[in-house]
N, C-alpha and C. Protein backbone atom coordinates (compact mmCIF):
# COMPACT_ATOMS: atom_id res chain seq x y z
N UNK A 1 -28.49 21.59 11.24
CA UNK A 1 -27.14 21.88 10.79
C UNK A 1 -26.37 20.58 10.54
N UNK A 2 -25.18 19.96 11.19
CA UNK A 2 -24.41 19.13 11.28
C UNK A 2 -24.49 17.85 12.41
N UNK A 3 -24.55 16.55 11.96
CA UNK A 3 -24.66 15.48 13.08
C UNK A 3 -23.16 15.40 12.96
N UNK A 4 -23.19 15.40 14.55
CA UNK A 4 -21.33 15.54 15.27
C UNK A 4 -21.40 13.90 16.12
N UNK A 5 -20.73 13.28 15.44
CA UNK A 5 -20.44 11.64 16.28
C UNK A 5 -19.34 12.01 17.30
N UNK A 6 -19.85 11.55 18.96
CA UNK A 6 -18.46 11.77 19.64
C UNK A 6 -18.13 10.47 19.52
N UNK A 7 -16.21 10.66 19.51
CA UNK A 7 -16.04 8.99 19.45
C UNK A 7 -15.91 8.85 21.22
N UNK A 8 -16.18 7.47 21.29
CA UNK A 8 -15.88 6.47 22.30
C UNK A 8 -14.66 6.79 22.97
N UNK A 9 -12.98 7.07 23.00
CA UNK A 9 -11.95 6.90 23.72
C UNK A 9 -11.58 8.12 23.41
N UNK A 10 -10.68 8.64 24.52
CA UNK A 10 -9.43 9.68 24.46
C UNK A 10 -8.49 9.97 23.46
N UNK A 11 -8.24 10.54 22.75
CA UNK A 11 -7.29 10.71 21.99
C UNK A 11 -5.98 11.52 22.28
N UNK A 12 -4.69 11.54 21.57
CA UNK A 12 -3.69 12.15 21.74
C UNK A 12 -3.57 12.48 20.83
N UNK A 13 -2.80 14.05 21.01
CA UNK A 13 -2.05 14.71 19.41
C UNK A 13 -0.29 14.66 19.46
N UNK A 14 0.16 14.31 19.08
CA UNK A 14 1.85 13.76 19.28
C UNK A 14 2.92 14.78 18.33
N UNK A 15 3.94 14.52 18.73
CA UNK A 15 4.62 14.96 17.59
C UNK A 15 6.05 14.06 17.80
N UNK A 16 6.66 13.94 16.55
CA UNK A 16 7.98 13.34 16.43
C UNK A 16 8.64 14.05 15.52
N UNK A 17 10.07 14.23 15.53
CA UNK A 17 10.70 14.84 14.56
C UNK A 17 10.98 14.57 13.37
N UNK A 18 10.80 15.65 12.47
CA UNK A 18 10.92 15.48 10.78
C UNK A 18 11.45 14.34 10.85
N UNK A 19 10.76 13.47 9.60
CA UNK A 19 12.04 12.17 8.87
C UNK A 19 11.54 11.43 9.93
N UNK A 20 10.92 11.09 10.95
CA UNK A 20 10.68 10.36 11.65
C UNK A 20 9.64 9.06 11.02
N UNK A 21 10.62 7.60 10.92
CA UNK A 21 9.17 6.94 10.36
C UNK A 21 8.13 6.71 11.26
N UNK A 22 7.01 5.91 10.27
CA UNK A 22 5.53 5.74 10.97
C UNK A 22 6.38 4.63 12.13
N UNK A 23 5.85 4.67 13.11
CA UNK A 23 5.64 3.63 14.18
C UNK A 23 5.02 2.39 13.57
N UNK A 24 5.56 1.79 13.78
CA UNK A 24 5.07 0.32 13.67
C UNK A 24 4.18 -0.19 15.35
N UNK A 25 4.48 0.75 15.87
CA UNK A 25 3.59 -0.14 16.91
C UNK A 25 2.14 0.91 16.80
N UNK A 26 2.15 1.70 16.18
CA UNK A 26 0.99 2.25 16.07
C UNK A 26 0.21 1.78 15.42
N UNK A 27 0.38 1.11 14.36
CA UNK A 27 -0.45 0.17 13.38
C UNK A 27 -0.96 -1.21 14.13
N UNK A 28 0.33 -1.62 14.88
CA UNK A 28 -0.14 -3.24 15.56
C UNK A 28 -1.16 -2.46 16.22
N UNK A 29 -1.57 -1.39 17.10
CA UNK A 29 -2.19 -1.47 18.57
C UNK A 29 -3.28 -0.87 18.14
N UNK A 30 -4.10 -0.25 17.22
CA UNK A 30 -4.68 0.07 16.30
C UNK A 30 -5.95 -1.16 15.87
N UNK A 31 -7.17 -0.72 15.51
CA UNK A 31 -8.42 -1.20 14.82
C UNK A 31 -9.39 -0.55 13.90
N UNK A 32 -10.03 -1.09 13.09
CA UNK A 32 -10.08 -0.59 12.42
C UNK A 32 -11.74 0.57 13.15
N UNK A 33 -11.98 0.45 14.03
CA UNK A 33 -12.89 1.44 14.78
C UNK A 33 -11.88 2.79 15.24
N UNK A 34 -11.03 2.30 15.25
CA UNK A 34 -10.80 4.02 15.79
C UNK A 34 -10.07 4.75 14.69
N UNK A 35 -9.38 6.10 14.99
CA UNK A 35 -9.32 7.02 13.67
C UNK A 35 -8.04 7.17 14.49
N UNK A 36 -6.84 7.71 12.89
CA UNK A 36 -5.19 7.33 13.10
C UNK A 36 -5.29 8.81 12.32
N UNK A 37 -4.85 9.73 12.68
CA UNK A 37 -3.99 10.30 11.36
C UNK A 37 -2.39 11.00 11.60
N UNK A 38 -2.17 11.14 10.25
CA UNK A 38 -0.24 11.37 10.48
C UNK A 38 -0.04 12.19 9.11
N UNK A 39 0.60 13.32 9.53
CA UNK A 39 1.20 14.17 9.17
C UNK A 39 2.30 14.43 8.64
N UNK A 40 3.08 14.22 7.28
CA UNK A 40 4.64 14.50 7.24
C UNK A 40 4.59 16.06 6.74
N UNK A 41 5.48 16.82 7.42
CA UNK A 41 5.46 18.33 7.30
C UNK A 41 7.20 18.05 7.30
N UNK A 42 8.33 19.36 6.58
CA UNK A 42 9.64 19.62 6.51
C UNK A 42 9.96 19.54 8.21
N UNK A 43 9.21 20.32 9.19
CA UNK A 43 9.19 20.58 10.45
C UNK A 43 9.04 19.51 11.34
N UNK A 44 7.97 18.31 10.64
CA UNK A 44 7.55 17.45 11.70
C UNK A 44 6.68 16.15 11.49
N UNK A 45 6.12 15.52 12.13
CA UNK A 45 5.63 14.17 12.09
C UNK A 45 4.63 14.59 12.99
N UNK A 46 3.37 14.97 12.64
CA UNK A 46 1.99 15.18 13.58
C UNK A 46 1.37 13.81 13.90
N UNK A 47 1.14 13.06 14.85
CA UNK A 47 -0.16 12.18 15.23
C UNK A 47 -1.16 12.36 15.77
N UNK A 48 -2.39 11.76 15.08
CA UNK A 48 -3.12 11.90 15.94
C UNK A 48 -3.76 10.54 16.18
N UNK A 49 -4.41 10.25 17.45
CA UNK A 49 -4.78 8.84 17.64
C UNK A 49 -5.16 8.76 19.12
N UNK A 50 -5.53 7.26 19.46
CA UNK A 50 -6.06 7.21 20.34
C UNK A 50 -4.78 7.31 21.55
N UNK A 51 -5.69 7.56 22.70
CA UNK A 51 -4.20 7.85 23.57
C UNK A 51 -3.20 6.26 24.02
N UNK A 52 -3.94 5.50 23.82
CA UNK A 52 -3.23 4.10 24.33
C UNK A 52 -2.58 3.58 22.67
N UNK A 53 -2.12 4.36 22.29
CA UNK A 53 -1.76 4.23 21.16
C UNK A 53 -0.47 5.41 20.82
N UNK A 54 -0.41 6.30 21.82
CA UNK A 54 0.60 7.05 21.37
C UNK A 54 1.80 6.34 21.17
N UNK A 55 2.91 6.98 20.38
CA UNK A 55 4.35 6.24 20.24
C UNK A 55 4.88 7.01 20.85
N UNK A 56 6.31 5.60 21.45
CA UNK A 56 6.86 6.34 22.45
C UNK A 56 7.89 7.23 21.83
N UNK A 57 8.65 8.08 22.99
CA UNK A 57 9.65 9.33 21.88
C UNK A 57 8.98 10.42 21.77
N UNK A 58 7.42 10.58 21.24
CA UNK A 58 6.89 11.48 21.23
C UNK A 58 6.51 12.68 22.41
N UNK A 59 6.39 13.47 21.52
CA UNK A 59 5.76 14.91 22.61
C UNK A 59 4.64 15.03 22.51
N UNK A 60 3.84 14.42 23.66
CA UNK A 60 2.52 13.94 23.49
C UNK A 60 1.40 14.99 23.91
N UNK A 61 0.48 15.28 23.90
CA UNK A 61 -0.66 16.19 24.44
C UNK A 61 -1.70 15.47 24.56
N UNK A 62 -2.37 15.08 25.72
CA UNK A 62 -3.60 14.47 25.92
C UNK A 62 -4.25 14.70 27.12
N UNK A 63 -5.68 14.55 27.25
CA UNK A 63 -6.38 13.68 26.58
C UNK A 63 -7.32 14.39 25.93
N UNK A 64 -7.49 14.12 25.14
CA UNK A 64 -8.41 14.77 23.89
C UNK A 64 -9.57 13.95 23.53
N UNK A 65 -10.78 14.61 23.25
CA UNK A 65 -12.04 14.12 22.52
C UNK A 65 -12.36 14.30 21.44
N UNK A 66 -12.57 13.40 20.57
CA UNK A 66 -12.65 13.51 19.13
C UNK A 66 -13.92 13.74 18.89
N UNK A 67 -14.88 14.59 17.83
CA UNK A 67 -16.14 14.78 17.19
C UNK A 67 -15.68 14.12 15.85
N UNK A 68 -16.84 13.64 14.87
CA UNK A 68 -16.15 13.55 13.97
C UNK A 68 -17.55 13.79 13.18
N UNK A 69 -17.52 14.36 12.25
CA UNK A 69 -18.86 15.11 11.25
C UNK A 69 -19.58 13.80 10.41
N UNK A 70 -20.60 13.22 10.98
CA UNK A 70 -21.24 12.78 10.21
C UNK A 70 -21.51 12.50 8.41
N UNK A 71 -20.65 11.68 7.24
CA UNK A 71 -20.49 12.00 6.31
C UNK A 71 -20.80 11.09 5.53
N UNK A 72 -20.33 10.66 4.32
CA UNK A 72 -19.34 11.50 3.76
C UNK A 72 -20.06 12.83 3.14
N UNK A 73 -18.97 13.79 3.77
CA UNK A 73 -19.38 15.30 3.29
C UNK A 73 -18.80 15.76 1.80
N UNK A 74 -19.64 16.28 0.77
CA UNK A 74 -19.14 16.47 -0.17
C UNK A 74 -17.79 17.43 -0.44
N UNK A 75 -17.09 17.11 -0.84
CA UNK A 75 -16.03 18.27 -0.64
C UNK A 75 -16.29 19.56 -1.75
N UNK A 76 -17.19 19.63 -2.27
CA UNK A 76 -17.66 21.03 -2.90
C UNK A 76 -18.32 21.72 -2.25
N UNK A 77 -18.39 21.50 -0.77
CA UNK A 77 -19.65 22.38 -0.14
C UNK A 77 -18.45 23.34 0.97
N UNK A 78 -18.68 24.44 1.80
CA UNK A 78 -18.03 25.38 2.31
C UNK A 78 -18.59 25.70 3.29
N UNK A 79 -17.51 26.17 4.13
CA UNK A 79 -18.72 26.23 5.96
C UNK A 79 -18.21 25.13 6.73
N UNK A 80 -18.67 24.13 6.25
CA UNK A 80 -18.33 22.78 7.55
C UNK A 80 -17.94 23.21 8.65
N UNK A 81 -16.25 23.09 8.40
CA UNK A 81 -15.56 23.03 9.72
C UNK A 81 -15.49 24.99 10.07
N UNK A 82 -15.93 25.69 9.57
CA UNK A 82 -16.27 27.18 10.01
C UNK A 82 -17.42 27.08 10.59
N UNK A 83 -18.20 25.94 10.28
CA UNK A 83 -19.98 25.91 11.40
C UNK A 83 -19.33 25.61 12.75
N UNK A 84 -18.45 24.87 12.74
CA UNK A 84 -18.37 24.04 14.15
C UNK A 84 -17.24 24.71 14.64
N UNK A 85 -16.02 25.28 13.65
CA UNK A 85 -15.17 26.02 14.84
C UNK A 85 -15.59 27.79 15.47
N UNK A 86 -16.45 28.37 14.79
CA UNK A 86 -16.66 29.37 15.51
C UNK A 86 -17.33 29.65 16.92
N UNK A 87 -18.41 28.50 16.84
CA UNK A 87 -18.95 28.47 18.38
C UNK A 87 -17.96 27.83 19.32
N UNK A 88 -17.20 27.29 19.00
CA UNK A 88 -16.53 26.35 19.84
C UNK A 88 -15.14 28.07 20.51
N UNK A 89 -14.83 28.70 18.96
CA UNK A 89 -14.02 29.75 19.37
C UNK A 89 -14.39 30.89 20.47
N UNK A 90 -16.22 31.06 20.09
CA UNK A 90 -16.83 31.89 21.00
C UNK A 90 -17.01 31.33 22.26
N UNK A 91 -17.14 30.16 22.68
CA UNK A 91 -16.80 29.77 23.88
C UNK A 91 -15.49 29.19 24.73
N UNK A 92 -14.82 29.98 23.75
CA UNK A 92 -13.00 29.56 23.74
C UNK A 92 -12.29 28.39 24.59
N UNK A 93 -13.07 27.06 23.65
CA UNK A 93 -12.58 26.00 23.66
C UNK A 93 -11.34 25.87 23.05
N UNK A 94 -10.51 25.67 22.60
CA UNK A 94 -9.53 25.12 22.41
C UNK A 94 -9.85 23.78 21.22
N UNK A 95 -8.93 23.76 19.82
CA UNK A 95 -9.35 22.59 19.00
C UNK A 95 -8.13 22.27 18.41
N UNK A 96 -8.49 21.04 17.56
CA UNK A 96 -7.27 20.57 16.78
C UNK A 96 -8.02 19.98 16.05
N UNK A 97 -7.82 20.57 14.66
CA UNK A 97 -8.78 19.95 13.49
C UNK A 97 -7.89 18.82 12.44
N UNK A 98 -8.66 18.37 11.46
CA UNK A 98 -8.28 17.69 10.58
C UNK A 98 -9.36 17.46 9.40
N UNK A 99 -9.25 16.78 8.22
CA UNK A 99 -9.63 16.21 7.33
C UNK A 99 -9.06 15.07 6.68
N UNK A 100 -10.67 14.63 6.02
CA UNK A 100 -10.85 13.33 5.07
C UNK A 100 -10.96 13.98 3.88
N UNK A 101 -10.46 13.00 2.94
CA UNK A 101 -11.29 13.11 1.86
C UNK A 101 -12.90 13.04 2.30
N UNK A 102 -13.74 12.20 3.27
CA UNK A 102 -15.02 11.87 3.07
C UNK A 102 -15.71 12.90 4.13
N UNK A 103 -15.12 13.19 5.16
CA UNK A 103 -15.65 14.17 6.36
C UNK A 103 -14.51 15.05 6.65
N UNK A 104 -14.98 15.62 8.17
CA UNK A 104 -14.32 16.40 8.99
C UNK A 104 -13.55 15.95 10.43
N UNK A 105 -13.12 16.23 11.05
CA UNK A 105 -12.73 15.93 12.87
C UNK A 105 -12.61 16.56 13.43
N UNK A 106 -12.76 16.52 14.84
CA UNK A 106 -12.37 18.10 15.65
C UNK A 106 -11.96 17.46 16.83
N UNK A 107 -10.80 17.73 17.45
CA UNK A 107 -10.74 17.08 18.72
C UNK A 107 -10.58 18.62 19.77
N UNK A 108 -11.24 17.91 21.00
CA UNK A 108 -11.01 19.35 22.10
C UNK A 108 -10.92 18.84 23.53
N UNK A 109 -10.33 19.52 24.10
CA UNK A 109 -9.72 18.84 25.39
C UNK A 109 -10.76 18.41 25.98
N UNK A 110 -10.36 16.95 26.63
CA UNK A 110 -11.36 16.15 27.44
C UNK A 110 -12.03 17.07 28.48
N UNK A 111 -11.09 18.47 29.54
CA UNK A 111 -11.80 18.70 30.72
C UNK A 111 -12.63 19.57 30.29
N UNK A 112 -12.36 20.20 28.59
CA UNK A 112 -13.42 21.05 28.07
C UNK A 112 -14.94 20.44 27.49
N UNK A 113 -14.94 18.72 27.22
CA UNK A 113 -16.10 18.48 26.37
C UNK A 113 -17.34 19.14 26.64
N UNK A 114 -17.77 19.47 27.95
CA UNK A 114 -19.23 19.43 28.37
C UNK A 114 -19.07 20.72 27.88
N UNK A 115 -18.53 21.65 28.23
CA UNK A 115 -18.26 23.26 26.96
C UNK A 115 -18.52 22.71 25.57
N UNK A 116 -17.33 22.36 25.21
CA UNK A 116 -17.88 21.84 23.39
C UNK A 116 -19.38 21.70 22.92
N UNK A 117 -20.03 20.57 24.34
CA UNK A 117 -21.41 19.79 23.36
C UNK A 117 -22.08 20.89 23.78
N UNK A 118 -22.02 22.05 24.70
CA UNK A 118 -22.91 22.78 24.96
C UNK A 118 -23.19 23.74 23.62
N UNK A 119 -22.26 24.57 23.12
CA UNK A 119 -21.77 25.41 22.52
C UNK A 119 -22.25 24.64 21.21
N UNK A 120 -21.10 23.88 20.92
CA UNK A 120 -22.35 23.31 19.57
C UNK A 120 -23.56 22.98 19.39
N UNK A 121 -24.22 22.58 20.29
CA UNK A 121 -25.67 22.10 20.34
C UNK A 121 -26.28 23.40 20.01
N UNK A 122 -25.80 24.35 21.27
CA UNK A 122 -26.64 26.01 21.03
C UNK A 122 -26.53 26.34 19.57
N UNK A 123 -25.26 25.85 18.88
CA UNK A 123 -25.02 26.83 17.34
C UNK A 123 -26.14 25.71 16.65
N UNK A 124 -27.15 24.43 16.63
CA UNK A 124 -27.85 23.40 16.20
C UNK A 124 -27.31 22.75 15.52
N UNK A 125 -26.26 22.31 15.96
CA UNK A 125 -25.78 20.53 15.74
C UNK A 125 -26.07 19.82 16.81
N UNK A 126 -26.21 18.41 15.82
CA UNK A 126 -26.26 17.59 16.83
C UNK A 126 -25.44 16.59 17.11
N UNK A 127 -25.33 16.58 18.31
CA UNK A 127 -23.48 15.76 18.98
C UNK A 127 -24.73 14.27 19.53
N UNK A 128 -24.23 13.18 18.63
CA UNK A 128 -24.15 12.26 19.69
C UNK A 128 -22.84 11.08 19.57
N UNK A 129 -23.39 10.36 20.71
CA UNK A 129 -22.46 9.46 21.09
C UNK A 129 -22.18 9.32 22.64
């Protein structure tokens, strides 16, 4: 099926209010190994990132483990992130997804991972890292 990279560190999912600019300290504290993403919605300012990286102000949720889909995945193909969130739903993990243009992400709570890699492995992906 799917090679699932776990990343290396904890992640956080944040939020700041609409109109809120990017953090500048999120960029300084930041490399180019780990994965940033940000959200402008009418409602809100989504982050996601590593947890020693959250900005302050925010309404933070952590700690989170990131998967991230082995890629770049073509974006004409269908399924992906329906391969990997249904087992994860049948073992009612808990997720917070995203996209690339080039892949996928999935983050799920740190005290849940050993659930996650179980559950996906059984559906035949393979998680490493």
């Amino acid at each position: 099926m799917l090679h699932l990279e776990l990343l290396r560190e904890e992640y956080a999912v944040c939020r700041l209010p609409a109109g809120s600019p990017l953090p500048q300290s999120l960029l300084a504290n930041t490399d180019r190994d780990q994965v940033v993403s940000v959200t402008w919605t009418p409602e809100e300012v989504s982050i996601m990132c590593p947890a020693s990286c959250a900005p302050e102000g925010a309404a933070v949720e952590t700690p989170w483990r990131c998967f991230r889909v082995a890629g770049p995945v073509n974006l004409a193909l269908t399924g992906i992130l329906a391969s990997i969130v249904s087992p994860l739903a049948d073992a009612r993990v808990n997720i917070f997804a995203f996209s690339t243009f080039d892949t996928d992400y999935l983050l799920v709570p740190s005290v849940r991972l050993a659930e996650a890699v179980t559950a996906l492995t059984a559906a035949g992906h393979r998680v490493s890292g």
